[in-house]
PDB file of N, CA and C in Angstrom:
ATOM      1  N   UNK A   1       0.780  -1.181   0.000  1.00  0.00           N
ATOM      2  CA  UNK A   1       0.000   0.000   0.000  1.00  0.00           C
ATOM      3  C   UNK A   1       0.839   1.271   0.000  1.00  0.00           C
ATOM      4  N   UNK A   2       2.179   1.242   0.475  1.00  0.00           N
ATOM      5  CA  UNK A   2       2.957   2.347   0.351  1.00  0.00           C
ATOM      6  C   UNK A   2       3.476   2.570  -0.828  1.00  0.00           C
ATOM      7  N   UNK A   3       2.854   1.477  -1.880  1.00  0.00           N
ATOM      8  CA  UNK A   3       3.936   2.385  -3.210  1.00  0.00           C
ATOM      9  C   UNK A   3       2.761   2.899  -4.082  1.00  0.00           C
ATOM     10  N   UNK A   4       1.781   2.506  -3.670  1.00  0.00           N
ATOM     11  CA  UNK A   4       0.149   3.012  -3.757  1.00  0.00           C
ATOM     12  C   UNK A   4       0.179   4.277  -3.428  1.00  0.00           C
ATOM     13  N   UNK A   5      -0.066   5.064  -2.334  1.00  0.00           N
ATOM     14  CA  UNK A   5       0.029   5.563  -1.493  1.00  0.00           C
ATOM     15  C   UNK A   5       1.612   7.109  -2.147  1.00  0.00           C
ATOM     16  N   UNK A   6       2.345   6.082  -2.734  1.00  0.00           N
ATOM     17  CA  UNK A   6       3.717   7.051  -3.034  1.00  0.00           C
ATOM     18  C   UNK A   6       3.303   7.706  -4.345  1.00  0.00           C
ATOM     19  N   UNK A   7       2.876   6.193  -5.416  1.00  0.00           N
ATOM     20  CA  UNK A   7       1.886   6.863  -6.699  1.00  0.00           C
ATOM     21  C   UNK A   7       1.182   8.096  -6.790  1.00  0.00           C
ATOM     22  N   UNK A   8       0.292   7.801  -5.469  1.00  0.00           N
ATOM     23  CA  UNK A   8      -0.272   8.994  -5.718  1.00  0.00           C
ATOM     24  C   UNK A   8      -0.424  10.204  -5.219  1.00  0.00           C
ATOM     25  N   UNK A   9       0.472  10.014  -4.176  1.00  0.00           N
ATOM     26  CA  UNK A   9       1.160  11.357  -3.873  1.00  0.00           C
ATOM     27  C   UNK A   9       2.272  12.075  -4.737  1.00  0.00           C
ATOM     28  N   UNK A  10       3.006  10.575  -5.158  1.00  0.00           N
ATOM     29  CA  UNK A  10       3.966  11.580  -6.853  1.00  0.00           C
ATOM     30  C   UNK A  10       2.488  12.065  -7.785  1.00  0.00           C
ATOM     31  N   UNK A  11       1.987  11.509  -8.429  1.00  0.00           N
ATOM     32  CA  UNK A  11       1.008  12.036  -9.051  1.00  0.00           C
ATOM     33  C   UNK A  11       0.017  13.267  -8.805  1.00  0.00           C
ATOM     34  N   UNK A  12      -0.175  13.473  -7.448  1.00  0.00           N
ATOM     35  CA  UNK A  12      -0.894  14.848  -7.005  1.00  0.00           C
ATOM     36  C   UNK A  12       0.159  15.870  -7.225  1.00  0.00           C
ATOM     37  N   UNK A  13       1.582  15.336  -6.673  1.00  0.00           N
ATOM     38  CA  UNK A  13       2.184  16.471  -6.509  1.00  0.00           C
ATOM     39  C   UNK A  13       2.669  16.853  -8.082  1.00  0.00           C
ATOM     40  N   UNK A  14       2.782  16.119  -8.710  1.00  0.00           N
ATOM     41  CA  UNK A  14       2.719  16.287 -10.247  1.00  0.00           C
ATOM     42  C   UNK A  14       2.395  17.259 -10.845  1.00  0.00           C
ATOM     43  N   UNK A  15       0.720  17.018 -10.538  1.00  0.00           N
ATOM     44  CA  UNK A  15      -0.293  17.757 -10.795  1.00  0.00           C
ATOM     45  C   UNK A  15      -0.510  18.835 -10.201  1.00  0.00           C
ATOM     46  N   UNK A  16      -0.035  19.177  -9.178  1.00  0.00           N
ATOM     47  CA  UNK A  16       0.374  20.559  -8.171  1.00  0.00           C
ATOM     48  C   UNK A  16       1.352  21.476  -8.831  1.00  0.00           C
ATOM     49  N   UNK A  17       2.253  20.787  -9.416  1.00  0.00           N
ATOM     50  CA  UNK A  17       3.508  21.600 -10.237  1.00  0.00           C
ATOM     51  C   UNK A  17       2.884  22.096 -11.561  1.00  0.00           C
ATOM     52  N   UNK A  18       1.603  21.417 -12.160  1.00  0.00           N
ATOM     53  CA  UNK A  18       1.377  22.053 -13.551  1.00  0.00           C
ATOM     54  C   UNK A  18       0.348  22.942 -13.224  1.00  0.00           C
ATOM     55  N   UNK A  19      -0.278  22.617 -11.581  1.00  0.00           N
ATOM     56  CA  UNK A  19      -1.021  24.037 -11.532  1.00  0.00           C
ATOM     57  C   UNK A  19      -0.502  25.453 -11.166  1.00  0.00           C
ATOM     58  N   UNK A  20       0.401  24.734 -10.147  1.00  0.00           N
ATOM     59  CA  UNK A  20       1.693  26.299 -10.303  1.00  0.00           C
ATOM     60  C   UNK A  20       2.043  26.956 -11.360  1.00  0.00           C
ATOM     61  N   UNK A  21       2.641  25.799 -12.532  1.00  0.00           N
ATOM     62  CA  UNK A  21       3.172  26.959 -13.534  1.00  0.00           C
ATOM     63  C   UNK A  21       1.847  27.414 -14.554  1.00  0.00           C
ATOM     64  N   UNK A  22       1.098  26.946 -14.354  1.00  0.00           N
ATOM     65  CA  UNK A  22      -0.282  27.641 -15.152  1.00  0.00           C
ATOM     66  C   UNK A  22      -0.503  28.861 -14.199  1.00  0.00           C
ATOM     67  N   UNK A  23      -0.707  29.033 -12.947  1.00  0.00           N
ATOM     68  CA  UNK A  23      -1.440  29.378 -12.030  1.00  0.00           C
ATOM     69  C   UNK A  23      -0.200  30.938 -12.349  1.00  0.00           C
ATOM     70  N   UNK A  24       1.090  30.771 -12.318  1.00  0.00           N
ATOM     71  CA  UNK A  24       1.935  31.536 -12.779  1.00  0.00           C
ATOM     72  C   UNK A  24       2.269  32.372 -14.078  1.00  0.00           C
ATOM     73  N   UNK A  25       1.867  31.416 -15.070  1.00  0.00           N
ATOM     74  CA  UNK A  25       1.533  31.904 -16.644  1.00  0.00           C
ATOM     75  C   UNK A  25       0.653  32.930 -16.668  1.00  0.00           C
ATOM     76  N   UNK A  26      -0.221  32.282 -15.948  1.00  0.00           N
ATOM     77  CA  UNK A  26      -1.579  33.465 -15.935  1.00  0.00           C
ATOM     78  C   UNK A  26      -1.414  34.366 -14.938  1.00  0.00           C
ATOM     79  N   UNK A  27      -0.553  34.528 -13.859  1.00  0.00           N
ATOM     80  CA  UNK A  27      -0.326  35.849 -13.196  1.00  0.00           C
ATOM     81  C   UNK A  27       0.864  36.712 -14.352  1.00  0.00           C
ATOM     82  N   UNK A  28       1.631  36.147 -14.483  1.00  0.00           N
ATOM     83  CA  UNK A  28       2.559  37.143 -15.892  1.00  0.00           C
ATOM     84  C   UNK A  28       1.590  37.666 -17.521  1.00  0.00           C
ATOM     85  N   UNK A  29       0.862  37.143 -17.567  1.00  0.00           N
ATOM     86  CA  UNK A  29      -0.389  37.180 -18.711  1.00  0.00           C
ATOM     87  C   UNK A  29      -0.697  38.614 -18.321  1.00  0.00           C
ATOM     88  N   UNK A  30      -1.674  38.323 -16.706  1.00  0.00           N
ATOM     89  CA  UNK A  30      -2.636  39.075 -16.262  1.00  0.00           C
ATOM     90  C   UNK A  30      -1.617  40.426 -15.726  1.00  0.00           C
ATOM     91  N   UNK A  31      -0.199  40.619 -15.841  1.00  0.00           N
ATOM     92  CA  UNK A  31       0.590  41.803 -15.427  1.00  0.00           C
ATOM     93  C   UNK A  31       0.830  42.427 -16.303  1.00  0.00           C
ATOM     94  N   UNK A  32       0.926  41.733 -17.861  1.00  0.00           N
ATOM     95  CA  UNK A  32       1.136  42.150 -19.399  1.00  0.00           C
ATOM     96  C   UNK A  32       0.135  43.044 -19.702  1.00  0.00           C
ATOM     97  N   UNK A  33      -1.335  42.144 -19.080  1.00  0.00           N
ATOM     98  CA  UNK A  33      -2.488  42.875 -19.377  1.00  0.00           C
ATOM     99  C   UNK A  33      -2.582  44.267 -18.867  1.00  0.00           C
ATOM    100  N   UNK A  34      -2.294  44.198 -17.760  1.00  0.00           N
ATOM    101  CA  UNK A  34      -1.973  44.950 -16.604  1.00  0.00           C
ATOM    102  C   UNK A  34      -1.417  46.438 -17.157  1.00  0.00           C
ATOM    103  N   UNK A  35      -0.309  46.040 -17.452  1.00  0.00           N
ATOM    104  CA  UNK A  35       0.734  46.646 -18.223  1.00  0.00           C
ATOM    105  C   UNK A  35       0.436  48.254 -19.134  1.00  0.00           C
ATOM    106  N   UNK A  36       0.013  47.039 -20.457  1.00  0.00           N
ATOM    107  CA  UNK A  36      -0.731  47.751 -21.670  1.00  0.00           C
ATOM    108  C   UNK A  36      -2.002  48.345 -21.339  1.00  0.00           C
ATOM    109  N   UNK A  37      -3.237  47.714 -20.400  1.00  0.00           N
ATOM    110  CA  UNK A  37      -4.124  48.986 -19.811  1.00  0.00           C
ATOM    111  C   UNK A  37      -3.604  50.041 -19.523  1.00  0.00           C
ATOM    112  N   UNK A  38      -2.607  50.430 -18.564  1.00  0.00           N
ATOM    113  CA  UNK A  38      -1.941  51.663 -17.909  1.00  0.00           C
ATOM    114  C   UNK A  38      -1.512  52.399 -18.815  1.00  0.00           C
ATOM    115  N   UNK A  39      -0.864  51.624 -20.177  1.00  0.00           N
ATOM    116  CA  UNK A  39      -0.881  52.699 -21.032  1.00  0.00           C
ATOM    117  C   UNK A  39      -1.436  52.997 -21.900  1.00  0.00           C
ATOM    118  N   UNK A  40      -2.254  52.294 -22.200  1.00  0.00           N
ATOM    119  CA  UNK A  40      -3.285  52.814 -23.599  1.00  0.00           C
ATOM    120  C   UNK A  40      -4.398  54.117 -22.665  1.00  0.00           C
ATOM    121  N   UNK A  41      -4.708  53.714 -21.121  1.00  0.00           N
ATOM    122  CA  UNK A  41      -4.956  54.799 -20.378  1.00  0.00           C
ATOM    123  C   UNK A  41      -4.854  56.033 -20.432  1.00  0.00           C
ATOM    124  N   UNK A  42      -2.956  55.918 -20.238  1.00  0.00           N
ATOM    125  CA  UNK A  42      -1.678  57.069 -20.381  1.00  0.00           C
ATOM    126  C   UNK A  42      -2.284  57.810 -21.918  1.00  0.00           C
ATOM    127  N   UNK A  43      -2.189  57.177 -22.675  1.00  0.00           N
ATOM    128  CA  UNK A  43      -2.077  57.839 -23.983  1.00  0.00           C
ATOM    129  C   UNK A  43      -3.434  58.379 -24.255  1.00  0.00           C
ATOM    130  N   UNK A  44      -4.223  57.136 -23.840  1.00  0.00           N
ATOM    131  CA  UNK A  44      -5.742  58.579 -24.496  1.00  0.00           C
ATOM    132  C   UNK A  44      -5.771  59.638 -23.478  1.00  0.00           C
ATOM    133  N   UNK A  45      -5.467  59.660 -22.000  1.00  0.00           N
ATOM    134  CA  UNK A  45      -5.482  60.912 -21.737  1.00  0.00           C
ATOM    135  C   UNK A  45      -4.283  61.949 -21.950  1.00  0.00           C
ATOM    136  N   UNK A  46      -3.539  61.334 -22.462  1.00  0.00           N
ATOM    137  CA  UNK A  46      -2.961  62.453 -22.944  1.00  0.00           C
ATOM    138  C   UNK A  46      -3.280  63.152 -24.481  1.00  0.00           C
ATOM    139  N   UNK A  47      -3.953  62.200 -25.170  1.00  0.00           N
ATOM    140  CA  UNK A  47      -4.520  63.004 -26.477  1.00  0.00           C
ATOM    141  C   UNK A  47      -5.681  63.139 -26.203  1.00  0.00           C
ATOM    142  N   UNK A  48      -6.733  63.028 -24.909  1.00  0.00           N
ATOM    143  CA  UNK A  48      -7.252  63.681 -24.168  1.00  0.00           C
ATOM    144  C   UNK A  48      -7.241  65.511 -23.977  1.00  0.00           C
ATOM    145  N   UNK A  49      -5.959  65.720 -23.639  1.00  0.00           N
ATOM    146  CA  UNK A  49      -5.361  66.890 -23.393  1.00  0.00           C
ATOM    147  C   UNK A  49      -5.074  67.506 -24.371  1.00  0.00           C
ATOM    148  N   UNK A  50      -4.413  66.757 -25.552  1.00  0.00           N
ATOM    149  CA  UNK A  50      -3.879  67.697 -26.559  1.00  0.00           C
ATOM    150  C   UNK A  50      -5.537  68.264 -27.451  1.00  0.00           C
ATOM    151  N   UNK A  51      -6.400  67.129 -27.626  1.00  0.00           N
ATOM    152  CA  UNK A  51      -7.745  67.806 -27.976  1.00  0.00           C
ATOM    153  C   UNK A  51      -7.971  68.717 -27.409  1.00  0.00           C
ATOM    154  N   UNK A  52      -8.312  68.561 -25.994  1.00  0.00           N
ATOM    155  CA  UNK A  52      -8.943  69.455 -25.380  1.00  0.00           C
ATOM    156  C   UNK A  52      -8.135  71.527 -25.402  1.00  0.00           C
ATOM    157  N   UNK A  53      -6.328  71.337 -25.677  1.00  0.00           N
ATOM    158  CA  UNK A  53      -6.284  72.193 -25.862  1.00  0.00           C
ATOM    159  C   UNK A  53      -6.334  73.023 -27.423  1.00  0.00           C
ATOM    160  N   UNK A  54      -6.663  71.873 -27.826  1.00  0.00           N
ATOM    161  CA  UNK A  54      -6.872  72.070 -29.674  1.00  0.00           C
ATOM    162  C   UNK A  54      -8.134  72.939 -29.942  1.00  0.00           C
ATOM    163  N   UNK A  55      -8.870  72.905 -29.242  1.00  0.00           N
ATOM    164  CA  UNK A  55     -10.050  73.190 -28.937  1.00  0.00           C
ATOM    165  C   UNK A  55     -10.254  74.296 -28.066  1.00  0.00           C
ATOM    166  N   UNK A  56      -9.380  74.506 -27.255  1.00  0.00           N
ATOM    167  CA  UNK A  56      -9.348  75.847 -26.574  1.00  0.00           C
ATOM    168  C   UNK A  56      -8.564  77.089 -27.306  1.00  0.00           C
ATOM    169  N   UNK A  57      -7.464  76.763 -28.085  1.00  0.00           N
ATOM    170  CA  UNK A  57      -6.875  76.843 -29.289  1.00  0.00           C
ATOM    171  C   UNK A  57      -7.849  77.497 -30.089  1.00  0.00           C
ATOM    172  N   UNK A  58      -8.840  76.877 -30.394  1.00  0.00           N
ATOM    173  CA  UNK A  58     -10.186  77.063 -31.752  1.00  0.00           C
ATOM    174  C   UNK A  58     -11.425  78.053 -31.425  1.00  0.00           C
ATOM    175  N   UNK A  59     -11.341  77.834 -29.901  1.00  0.00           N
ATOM    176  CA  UNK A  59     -12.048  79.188 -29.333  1.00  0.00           C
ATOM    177  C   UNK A  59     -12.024  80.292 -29.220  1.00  0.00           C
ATOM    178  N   UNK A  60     -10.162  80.307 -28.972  1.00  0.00           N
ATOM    179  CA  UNK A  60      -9.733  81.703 -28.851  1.00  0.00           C
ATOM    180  C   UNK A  60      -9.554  81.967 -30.215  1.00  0.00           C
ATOM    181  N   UNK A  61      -9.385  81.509 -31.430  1.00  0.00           N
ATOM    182  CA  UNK A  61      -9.260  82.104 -32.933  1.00  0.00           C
ATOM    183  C   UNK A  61     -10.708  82.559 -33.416  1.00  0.00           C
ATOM    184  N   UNK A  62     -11.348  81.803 -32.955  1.00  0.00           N
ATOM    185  CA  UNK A  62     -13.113  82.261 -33.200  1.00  0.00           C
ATOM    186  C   UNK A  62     -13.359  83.324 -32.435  1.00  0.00           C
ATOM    187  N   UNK A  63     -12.890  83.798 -31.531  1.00  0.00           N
ATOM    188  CA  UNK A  63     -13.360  84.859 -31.135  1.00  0.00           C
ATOM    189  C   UNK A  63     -12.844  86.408 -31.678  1.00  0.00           C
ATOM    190  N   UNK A  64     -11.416  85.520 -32.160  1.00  0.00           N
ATOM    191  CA  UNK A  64     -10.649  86.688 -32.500  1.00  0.00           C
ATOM    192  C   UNK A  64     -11.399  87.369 -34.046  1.00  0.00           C
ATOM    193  N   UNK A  65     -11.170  86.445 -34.394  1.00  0.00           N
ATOM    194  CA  UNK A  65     -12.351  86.338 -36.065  1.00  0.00           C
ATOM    195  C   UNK A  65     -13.666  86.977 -35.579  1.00  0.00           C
ATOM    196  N   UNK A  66     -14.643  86.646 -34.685  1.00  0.00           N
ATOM    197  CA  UNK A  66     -15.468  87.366 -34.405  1.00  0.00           C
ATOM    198  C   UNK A  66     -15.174  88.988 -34.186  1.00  0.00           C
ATOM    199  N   UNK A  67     -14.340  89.528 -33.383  1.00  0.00           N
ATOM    200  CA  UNK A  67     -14.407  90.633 -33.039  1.00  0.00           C
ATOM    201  C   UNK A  67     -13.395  91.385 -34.542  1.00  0.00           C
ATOM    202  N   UNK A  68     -13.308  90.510 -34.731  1.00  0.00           N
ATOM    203  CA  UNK A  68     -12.219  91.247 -36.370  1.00  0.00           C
ATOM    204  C   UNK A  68     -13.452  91.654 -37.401  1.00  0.00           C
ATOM    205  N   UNK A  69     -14.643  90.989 -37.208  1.00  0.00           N
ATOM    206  CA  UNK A  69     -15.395  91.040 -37.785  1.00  0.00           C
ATOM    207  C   UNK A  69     -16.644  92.061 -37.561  1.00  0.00           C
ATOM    208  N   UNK A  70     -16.490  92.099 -36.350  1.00  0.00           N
ATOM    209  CA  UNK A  70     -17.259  93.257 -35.884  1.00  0.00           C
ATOM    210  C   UNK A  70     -16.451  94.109 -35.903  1.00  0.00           C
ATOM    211  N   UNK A  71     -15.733  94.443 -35.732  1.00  0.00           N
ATOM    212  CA  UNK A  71     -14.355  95.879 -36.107  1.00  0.00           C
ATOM    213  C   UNK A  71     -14.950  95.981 -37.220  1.00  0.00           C
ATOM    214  N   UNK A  72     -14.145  95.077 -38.832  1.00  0.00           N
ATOM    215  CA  UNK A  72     -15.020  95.759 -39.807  1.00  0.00           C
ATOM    216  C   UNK A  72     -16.347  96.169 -40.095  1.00  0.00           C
ATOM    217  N   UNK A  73     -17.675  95.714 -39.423  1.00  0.00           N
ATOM    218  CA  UNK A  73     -19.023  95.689 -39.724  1.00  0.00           C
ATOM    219  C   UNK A  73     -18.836  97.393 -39.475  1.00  0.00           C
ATOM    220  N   UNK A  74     -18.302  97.320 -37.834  1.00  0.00           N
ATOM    221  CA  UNK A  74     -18.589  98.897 -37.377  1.00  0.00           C
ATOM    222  C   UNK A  74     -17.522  99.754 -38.691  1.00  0.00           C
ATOM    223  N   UNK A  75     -16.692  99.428 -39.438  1.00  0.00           N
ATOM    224  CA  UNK A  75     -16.189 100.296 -39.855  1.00  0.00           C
ATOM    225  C   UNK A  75     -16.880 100.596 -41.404  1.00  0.00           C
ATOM    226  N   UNK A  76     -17.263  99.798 -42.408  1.00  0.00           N
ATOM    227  CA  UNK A  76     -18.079  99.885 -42.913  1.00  0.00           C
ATOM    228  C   UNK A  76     -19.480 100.747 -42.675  1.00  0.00           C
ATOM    229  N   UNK A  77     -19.840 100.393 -41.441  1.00  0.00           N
ATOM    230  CA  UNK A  77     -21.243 101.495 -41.571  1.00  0.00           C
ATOM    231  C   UNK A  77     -20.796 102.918 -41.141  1.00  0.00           C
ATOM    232  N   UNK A  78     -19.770 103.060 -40.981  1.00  0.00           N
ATOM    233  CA  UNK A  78     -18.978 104.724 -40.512  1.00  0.00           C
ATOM    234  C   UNK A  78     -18.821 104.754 -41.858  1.00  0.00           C
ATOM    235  N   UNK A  79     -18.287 104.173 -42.745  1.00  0.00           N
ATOM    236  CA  UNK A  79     -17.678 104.655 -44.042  1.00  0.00           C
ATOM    237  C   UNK A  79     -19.597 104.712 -44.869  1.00  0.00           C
ATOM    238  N   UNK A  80     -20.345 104.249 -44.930  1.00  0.00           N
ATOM    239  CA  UNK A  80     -21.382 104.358 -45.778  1.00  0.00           C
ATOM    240  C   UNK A  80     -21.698 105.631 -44.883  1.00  0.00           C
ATOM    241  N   UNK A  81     -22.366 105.523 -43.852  1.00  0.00           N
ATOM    242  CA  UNK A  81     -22.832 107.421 -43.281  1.00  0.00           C
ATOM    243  C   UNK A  81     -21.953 108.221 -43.594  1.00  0.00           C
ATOM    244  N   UNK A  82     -20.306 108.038 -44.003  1.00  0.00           N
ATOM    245  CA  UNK A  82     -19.862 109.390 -44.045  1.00  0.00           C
ATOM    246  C   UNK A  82     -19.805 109.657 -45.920  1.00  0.00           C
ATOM    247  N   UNK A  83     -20.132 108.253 -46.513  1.00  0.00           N
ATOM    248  CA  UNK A  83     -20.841 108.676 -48.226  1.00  0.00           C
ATOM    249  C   UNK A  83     -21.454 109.172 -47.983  1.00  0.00           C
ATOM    250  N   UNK A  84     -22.915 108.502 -47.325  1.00  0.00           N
ATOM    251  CA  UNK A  84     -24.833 109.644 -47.013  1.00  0.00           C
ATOM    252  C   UNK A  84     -24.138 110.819 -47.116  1.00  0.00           C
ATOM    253  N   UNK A  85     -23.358 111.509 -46.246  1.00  0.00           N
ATOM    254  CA  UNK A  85     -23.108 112.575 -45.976  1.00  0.00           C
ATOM    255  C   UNK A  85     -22.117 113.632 -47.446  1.00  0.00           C
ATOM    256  N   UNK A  86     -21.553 113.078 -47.433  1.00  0.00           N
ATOM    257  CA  UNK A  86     -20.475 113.610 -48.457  1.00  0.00           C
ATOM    258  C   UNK A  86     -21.335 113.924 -50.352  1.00  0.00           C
ATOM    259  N   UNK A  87     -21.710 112.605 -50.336  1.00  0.00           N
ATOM    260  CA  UNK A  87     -22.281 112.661 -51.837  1.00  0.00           C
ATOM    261  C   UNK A  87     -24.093 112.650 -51.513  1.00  0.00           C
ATOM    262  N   UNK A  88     -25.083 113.569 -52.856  1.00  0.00           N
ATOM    263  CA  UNK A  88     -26.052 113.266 -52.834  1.00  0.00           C
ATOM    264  C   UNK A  88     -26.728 111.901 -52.909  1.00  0.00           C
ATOM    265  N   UNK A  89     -27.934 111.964 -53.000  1.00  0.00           N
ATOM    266  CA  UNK A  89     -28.732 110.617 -53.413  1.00  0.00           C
ATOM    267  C   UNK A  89     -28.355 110.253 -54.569  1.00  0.00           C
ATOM    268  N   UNK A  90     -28.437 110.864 -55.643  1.00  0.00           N
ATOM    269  CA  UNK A  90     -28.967 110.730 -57.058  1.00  0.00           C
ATOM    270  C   UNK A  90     -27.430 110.201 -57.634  1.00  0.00           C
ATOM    271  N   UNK A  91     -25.962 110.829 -56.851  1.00  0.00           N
ATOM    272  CA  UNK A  91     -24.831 110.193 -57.004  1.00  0.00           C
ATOM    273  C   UNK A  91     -24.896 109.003 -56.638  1.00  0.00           C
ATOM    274  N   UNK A  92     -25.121 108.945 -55.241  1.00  0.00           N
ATOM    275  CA  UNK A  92     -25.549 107.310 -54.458  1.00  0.00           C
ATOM    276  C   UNK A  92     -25.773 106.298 -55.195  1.00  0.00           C
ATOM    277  N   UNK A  93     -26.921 106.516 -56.059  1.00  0.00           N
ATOM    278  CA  UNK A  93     -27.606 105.265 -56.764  1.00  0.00           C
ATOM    279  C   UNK A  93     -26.453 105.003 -58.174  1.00  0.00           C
ATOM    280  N   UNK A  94     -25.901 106.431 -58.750  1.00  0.00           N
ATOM    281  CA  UNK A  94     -24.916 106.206 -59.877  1.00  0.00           C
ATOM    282  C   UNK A  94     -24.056 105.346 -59.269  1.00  0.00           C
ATOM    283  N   UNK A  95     -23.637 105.320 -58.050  1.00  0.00           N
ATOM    284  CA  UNK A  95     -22.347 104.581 -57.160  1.00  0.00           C
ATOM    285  C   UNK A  95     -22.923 103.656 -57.157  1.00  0.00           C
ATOM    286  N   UNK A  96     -24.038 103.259 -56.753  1.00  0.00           N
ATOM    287  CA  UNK A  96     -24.766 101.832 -56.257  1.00  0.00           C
ATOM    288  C   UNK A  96     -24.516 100.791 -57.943  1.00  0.00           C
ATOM    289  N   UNK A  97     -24.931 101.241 -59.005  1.00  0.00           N
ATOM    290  CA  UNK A  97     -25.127 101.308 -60.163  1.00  0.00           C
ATOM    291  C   UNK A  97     -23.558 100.703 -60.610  1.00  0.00           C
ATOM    292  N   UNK A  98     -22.767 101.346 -60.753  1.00  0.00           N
ATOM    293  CA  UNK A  98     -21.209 101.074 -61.054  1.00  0.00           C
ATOM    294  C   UNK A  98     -20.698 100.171 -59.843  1.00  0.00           C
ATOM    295  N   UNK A  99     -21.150  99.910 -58.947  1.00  0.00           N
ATOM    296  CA  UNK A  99     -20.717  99.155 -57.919  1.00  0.00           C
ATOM    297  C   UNK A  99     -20.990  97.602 -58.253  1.00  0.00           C
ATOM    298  N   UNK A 100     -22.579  97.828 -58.499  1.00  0.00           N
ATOM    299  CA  UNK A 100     -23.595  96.465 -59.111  1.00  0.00           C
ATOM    300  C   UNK A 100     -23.004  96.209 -60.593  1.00  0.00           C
ATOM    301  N   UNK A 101     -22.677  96.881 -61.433  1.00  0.00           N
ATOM    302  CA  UNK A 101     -21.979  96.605 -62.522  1.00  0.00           C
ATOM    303  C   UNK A 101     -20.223  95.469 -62.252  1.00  0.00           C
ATOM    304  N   UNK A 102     -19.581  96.195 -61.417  1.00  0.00           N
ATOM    305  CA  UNK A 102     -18.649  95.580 -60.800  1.00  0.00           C
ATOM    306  C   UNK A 102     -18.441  94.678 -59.690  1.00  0.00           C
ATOM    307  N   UNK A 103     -19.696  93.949 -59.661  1.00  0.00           N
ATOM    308  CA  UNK A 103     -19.496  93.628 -58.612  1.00  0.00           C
ATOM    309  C   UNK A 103     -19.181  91.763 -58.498  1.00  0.00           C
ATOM    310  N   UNK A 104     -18.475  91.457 -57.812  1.00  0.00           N
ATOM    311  CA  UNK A 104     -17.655  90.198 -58.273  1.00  0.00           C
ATOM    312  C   UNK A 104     -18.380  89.102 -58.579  1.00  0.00           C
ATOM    313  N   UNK A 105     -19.984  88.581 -58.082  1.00  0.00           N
ATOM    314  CA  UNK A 105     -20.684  87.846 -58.637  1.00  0.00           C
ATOM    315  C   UNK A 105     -21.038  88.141 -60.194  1.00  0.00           C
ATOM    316  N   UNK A 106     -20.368  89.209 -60.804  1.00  0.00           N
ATOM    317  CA  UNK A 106     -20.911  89.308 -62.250  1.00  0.00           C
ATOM    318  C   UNK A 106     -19.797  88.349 -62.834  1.00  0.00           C
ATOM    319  N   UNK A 107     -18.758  88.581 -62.448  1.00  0.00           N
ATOM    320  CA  UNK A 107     -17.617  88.204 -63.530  1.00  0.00           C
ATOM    321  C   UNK A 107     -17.404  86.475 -63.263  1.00  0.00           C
ATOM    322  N   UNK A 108     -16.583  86.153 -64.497  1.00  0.00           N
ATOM    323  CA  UNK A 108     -16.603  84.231 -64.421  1.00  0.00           C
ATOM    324  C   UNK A 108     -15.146  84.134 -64.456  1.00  0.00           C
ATOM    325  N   UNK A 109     -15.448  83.004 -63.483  1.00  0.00           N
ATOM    326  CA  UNK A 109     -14.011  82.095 -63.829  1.00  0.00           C
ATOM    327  C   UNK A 109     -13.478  81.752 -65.063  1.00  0.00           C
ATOM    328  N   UNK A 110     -11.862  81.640 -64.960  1.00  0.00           N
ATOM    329  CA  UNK A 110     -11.711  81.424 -66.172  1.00  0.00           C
ATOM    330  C   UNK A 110     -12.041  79.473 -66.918  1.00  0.00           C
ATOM    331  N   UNK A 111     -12.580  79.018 -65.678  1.00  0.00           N
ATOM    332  CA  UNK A 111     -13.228  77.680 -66.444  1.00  0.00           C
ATOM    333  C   UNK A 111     -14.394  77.774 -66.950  1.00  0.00           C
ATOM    334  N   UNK A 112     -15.046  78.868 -66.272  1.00  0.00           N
ATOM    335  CA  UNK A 112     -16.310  78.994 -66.806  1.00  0.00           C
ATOM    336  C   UNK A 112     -16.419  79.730 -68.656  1.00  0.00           C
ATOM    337  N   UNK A 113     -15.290  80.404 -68.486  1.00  0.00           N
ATOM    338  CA  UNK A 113     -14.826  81.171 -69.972  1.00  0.00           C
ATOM    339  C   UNK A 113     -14.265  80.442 -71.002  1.00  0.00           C
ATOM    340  N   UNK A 114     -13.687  79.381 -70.385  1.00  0.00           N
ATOM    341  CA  UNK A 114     -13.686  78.023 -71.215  1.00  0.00           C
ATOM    342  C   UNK A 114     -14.803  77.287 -71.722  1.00  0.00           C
ATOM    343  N   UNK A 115     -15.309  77.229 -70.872  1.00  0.00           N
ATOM    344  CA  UNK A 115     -16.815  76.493 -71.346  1.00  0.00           C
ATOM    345  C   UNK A 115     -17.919  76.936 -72.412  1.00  0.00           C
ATOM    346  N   UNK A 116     -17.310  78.506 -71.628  1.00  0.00           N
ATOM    347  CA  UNK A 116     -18.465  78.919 -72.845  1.00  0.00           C
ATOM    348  C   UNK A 116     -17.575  79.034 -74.639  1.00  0.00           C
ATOM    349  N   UNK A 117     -16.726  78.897 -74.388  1.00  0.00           N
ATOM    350  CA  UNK A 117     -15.903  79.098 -75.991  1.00  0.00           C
ATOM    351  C   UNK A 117     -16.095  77.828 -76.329  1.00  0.00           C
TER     352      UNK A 117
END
C-alpha cells in the first residue's frame, strides 16, 4: 500500500507543479495585461489633453475672427454714413449702379470662360 500511497502522492504532486506553472503563466499574462491597460490609459489621456487644448486653441481664434469682424461691420457702416453725408442721393444710386456693374458675382471664372468658348 505504500507504493500506492507514493503513486499517488507523486502524481498529485505532479499535478500541483502544472497548476503552479499555469497558475503563474496566468499571473505574468494578467501583469502584461496589466501593463498595456496603464498605457493605452496614459495615452488617451494624454490626447485627451492635446484635444482638449486644440479646442481651446479654436475658441480663442473664433473669437478673435469674431471681433475682427465686428471691427469691420462697425467700420463699414462709418464709411457708408460718411458717403450719405459727403455725396447726394442721385450720385448714391450712380455709385450703387457702377458698384452692381462691378461687382464680383458678375464676372466668371476662367473655367467657366472656357466652357463657354
Amino acid at each position: 500500500m505504500t507504493r500506492t500511497h507514493q503513486q499517488d502522492f507523486s502524481s498529485m504532486i505532479e499535478y500541483l507543479d502544472k497548476l503552479e506553472r499555469r497558475i503563474e503563466f496566468i499571473e505574468k499574462q494578467s501583469d502584461k495585461m496589466e501593463e498595456n491597460s496603464y498605457k493605452t490609459e496614459d495615452g488617451l489621456l494624454r490626447t485627451k489633453e492635446s484635444i482638449k487644448e486644440d479646442i481651446d486653441k479654436l475658441k480663442l481664434k473664433l473669437s478673435m475672427i469674431k471681433n475682427q469682424l465686428e471691427e469691420q461691420k462697425r467700420i463699414i457702416k462709418l464709411m457708408v454714413n460718411e458717403f450719405k453725408k459727403i455725396i447726394k442721393q442721385e450720385n448714391m444710386d450712380k455709385l450703387n449702379e457702377k458698384i452692381d456693374r462691378w461687382g464680383p458675382e458678375r464676372f466668371i471664372s476662367r473655367n467657366e470662360m472656357i466652357k463657354n468658348i
